[in-house]
C-alpha atoms as a PDB file:
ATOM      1  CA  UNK A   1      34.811 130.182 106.723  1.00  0.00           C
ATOM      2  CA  UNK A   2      35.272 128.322 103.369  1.00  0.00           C
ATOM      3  CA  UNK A   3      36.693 124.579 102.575  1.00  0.00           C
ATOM      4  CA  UNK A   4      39.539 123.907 104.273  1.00  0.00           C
ATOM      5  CA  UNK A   5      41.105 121.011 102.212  1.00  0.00           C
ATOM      6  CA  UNK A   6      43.828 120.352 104.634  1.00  0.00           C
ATOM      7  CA  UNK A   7      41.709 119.848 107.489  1.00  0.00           C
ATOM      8  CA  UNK A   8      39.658 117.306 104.789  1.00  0.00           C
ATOM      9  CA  UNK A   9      42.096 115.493 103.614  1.00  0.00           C
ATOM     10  CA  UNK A  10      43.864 115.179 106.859  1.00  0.00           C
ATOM     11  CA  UNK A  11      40.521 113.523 108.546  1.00  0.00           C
ATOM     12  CA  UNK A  12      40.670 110.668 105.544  1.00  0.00           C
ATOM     13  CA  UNK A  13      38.659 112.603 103.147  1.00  0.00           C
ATOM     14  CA  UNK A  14      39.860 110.871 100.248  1.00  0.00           C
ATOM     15  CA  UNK A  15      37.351 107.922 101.647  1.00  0.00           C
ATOM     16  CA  UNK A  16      38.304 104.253 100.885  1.00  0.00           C
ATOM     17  CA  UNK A  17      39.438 104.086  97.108  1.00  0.00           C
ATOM     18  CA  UNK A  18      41.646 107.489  97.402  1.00  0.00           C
ATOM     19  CA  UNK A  19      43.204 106.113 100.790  1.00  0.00           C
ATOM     20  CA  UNK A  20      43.581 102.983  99.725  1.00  0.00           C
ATOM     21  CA  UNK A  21      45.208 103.802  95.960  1.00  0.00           C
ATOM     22  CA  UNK A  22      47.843 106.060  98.399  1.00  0.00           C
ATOM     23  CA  UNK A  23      46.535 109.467  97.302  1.00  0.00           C
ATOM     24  CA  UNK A  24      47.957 112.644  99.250  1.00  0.00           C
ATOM     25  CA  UNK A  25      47.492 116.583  99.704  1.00  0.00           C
ATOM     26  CA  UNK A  26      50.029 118.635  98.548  1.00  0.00           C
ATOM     27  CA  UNK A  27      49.095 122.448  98.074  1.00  0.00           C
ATOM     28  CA  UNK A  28      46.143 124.628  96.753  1.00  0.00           C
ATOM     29  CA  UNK A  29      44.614 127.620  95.743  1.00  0.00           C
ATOM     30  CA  UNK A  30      41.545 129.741  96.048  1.00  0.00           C
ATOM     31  CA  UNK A  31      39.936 127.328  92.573  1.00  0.00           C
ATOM     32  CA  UNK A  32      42.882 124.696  92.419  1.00  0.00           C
ATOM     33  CA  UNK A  33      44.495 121.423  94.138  1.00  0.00           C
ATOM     34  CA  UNK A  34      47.233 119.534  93.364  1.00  0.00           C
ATOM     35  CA  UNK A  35      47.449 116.026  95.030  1.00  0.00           C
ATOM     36  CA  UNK A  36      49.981 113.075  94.996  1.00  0.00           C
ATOM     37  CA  UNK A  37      49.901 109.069  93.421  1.00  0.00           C
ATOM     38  CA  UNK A  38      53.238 107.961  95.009  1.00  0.00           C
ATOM     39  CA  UNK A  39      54.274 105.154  92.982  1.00  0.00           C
ATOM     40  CA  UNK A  40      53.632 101.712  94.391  1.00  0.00           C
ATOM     41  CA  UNK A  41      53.782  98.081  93.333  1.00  0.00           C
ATOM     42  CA  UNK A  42      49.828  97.384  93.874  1.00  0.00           C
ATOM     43  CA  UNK A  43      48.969 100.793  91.300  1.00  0.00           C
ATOM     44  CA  UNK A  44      50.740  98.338  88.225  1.00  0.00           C
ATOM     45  CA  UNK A  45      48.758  97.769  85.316  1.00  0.00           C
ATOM     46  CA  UNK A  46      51.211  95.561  83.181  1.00  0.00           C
ATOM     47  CA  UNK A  47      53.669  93.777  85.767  1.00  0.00           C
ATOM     48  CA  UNK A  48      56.130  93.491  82.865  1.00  0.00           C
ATOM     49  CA  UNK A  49      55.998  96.983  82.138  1.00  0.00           C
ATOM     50  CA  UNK A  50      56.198  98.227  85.921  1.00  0.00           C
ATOM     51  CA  UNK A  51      53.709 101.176  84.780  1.00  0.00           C
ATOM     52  CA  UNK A  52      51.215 103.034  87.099  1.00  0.00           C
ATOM     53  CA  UNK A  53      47.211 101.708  85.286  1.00  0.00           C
ATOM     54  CA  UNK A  54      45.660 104.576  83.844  1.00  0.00           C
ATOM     55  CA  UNK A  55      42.625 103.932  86.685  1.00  0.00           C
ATOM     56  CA  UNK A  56      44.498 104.913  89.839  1.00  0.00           C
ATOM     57  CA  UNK A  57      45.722 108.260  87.566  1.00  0.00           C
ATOM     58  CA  UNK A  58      41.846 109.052  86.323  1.00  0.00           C
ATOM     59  CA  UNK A  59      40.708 108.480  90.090  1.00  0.00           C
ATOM     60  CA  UNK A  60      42.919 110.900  91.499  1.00  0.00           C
ATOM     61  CA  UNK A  61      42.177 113.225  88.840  1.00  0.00           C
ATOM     62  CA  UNK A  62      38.484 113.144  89.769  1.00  0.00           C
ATOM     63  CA  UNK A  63      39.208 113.681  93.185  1.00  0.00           C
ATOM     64  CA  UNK A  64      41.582 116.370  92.616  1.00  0.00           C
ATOM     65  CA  UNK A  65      39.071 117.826  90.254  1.00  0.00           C
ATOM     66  CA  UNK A  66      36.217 117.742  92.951  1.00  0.00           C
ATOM     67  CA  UNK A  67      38.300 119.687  95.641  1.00  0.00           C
ATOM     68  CA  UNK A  68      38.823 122.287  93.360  1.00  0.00           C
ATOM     69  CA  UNK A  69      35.140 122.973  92.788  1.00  0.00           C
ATOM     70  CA  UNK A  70      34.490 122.858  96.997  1.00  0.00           C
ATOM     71  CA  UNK A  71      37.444 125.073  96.744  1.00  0.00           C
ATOM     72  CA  UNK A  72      36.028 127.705  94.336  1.00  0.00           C
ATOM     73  CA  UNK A  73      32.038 127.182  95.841  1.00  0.00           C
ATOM     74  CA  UNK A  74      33.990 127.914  99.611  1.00  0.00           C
ATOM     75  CA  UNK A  75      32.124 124.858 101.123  1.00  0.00           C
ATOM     76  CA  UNK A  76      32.007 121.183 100.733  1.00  0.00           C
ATOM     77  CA  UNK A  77      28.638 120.323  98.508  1.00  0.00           C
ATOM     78  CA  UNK A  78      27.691 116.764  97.605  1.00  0.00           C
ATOM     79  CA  UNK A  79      28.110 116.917  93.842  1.00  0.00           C
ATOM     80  CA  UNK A  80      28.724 114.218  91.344  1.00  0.00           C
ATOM     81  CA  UNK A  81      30.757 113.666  88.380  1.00  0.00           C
ATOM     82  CA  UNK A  82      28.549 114.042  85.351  1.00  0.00           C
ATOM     83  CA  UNK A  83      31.468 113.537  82.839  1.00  0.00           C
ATOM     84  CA  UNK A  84      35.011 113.785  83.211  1.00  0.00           C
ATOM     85  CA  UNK A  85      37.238 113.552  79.649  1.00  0.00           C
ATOM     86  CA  UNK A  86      40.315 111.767  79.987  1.00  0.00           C
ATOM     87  CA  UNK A  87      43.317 112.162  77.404  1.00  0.00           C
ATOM     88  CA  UNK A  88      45.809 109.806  78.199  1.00  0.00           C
ATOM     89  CA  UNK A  89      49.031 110.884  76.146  1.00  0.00           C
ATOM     90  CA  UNK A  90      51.552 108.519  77.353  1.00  0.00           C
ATOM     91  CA  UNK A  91      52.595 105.697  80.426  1.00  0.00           C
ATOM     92  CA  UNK A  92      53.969 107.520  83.676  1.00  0.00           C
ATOM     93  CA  UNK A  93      57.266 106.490  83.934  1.00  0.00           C
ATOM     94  CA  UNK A  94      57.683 103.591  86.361  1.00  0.00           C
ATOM     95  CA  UNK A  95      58.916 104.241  89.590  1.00  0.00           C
ATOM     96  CA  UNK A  96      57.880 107.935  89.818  1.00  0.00           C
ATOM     97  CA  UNK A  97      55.121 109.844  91.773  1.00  0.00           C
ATOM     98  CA  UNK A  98      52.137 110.923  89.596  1.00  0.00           C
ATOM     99  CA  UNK A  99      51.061 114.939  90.260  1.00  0.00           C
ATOM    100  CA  UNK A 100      47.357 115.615  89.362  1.00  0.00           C
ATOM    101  CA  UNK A 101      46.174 119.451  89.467  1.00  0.00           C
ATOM    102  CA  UNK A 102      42.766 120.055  89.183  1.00  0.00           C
ATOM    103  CA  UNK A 103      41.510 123.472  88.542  1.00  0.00           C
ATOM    104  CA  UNK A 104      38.023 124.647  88.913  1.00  0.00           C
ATOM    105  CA  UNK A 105      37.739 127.144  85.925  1.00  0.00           C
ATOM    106  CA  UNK A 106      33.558 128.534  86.172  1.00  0.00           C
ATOM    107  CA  UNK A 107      30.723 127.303  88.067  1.00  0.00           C
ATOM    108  CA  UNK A 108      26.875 128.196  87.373  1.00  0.00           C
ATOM    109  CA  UNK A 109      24.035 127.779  89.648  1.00  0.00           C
ATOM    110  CA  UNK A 110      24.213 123.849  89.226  1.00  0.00           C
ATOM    111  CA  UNK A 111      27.108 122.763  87.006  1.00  0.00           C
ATOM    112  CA  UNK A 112      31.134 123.453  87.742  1.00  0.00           C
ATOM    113  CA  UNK A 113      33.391 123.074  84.704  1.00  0.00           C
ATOM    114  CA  UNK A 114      36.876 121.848  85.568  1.00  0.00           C
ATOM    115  CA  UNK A 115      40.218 120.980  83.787  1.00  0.00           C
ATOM    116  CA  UNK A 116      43.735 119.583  84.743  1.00  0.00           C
ATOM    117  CA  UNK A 117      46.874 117.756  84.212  1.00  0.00           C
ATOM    118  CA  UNK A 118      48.527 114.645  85.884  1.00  0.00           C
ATOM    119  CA  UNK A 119      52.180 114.503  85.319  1.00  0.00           C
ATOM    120  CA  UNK A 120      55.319 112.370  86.730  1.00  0.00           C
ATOM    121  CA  UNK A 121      57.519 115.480  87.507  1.00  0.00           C
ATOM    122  CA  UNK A 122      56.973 117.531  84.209  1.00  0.00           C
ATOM    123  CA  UNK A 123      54.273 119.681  83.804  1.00  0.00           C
ATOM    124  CA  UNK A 124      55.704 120.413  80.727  1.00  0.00           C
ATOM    125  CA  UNK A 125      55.315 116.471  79.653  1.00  0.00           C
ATOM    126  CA  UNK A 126      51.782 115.163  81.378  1.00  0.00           C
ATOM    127  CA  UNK A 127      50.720 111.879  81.471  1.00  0.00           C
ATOM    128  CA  UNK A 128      46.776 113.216  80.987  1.00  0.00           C
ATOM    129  CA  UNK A 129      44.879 116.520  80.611  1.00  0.00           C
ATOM    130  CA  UNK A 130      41.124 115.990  82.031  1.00  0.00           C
ATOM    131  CA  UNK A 131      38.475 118.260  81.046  1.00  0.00           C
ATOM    132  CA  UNK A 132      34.933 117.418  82.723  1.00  0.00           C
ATOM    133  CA  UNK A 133      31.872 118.832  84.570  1.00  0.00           C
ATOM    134  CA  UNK A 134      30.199 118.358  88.499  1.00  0.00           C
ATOM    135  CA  UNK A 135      26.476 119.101  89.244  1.00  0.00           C
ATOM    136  CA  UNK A 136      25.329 119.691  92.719  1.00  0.00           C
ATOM    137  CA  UNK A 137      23.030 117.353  94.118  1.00  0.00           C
ATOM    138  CA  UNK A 138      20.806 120.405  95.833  1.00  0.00           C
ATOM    139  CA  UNK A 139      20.839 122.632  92.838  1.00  0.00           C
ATOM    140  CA  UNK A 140      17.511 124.123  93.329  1.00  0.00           C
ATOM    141  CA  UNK A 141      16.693 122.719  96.635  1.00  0.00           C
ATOM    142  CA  UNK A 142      15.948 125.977  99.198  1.00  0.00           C
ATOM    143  CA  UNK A 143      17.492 125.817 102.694  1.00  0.00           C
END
């Protein structure tokens, strides 16, 4: 049967920082998912400079990172982040959604290798690339 993300996300699967930081769905692929930071006042780092932190864009990026590897695997396995590169090139542009991609690029028996971008309507102009790797927790574990 596979993942299905939509069914996830729509039962709160983003779990208490994602839901709380405003995080939504918005499409996918067979290794790939692309979720939502709608701009909001309690996501600003700087009050004078009415910009998004960079923490609310990293978190969704992990999050959008994970789906993609429970996308590729075709089920949802407890895994955790074992390092997850952030290059923050410049401030989202207050008062604009933030679009993170993640994209699930190879997996091995225990470790999936991911990548993606988090933009503010641009792909062309990202906020951040993320490169970064998962391990499953049962990697090696028999059924």
């Amino acid at each position: 049967m596979g993942f299905d993300i939509e069914r996830f996300t729509a039962m709160g699967g983003f779990g208490g920082h994602g839901r709380h930081l405003g995080m939504q769905y918005r499409t996918h692929g067979d290794d790939w998912a692309e979720l939502a930071l709608p701009y909001g006042a309690r996501l600003i780092g700087d009050p004078a400079s009415g910009v998004i932190a960079s923490g609310p864009i990293v978190a969704m990026m992990d999050m959008a990172t994970s789906l993609s590897v429970w996308l590729k695997r075709g089920a949802f396995e407890a895994h955790v982040t074992v390092d997850l590169r952030v290059d923050y090139l410049r401030p989202a542009v207050p008062e604009r959604t933030v679009i993170g991609r993640g994209e699930c690029y190879r997996i091995t028996h225990s470790i999936a290798f991911v990548r993606g971008i988090a933009h503010d309507g641009d792909p062309e102009d990202p906020v951040a690339h993320v490169a970064g790797t998962f391990m499953r927790l049962n990697a090696g574990v028999e059924a």
